[in-house]
Protein backbone atom coordinates (compact mmCIF):
# COMPACT_ATOMS: atom_id res chain seq x y z
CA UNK A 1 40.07 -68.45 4.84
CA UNK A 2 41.10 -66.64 8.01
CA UNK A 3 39.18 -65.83 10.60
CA UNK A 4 39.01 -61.96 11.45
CA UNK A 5 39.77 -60.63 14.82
CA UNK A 6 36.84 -59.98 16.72
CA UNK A 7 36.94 -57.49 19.10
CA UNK A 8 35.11 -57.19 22.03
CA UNK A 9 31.56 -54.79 21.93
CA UNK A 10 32.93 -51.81 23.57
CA UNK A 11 29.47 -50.91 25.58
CA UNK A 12 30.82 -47.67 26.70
CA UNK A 13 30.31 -45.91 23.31
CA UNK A 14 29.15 -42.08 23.44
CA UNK A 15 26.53 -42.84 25.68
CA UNK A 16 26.15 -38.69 25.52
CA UNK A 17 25.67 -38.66 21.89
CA UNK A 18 23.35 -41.45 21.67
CA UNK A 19 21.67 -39.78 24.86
CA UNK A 20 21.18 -36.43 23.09
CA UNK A 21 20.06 -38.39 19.81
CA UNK A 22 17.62 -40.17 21.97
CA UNK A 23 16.03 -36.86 23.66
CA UNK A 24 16.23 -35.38 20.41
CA UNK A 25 14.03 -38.11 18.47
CA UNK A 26 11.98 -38.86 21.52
CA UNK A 27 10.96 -35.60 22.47
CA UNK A 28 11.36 -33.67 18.96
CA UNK A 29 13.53 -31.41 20.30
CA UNK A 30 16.04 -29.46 17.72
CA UNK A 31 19.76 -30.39 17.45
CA UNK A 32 20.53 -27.22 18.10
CA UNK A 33 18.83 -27.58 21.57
CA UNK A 34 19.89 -31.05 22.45
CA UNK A 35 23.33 -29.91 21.56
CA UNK A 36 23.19 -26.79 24.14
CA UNK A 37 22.31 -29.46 27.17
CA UNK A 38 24.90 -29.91 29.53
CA UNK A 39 25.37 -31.66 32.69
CA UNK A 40 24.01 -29.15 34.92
CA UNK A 41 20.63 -28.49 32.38
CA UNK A 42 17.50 -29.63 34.20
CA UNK A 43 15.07 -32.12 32.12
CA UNK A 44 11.99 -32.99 34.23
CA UNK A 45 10.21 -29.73 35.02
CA UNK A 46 12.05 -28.30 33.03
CA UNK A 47 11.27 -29.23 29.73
CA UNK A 48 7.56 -28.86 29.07
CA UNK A 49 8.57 -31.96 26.21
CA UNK A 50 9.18 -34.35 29.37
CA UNK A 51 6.01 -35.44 31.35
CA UNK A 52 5.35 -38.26 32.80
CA UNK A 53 3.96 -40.06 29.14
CA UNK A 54 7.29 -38.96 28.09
CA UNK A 55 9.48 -40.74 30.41
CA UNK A 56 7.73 -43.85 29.77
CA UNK A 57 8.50 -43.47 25.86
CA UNK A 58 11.92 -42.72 26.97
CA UNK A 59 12.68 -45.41 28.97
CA UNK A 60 11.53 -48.09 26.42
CA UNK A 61 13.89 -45.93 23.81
CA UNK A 62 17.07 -45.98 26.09
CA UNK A 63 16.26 -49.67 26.63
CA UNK A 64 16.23 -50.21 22.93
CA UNK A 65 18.90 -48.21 21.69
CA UNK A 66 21.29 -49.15 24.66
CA UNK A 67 20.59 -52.82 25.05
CA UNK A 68 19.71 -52.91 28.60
CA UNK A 69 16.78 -53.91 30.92
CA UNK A 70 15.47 -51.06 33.69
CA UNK A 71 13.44 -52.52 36.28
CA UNK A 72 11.24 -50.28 37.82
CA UNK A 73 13.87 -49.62 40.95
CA UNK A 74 16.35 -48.80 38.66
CA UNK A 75 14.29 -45.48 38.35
CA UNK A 76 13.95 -42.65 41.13
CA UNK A 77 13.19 -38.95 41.01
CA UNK A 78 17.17 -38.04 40.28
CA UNK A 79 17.10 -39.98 37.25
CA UNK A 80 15.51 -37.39 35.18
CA UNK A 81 16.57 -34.49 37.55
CA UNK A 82 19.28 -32.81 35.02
CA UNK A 83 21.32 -34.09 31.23
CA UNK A 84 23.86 -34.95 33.58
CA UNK A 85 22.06 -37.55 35.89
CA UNK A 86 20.30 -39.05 33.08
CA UNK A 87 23.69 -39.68 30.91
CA UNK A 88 25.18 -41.47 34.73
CA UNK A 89 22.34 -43.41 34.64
CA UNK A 90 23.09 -45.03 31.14
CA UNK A 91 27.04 -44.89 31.96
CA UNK A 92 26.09 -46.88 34.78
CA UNK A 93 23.71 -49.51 33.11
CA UNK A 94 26.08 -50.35 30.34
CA UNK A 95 29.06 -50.72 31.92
């Protein structure tokens, strides 16, 4: 019996599908919304979904679903600023 090739976890997957999935199931916000974010669309503020219970939930559900650790300096008032900053910030923590 032959081992099969294992290839390396490519960590890089759509982390802006998984990101839109996440705000989606997190914050009960429609596909159809999620879907219409781009970069530039603002989150905290902006959507009356995302307060400050919120981003707690949502941390512990990008930690989960992304495999990673977020201290509490990892986090600073750009994180959540716009779709765009917040899909960096995973980018950048799974890489």
């Amino acid at each position: 019996m032959q081992a099969q090739n294992s290839q390396p976890v490519d960590r890089t997957f759509d982390v802006e599908g998984q990101m839109r999935a996440l705000l989606r199931d997190t914050l009960g916000l429609s596909q159809e919304r999620v879907d219409a974010f781009d970069a530039d669309t603002p989150l905290f503020g902006a959507l009356p979904e995302l307060d400050s219970m919120a981003v707690a939930g949502l941390l512990t559900e990008i930690e989960d679903r992304f495999h990673i650790l977020i201290e509490d300096e990892d986090i600073d008032g750009d994180t959540f600023e716009n779709f765009g900053s917040l899909v960096a910030f995973a980018k950048a923590k799974v890489a």
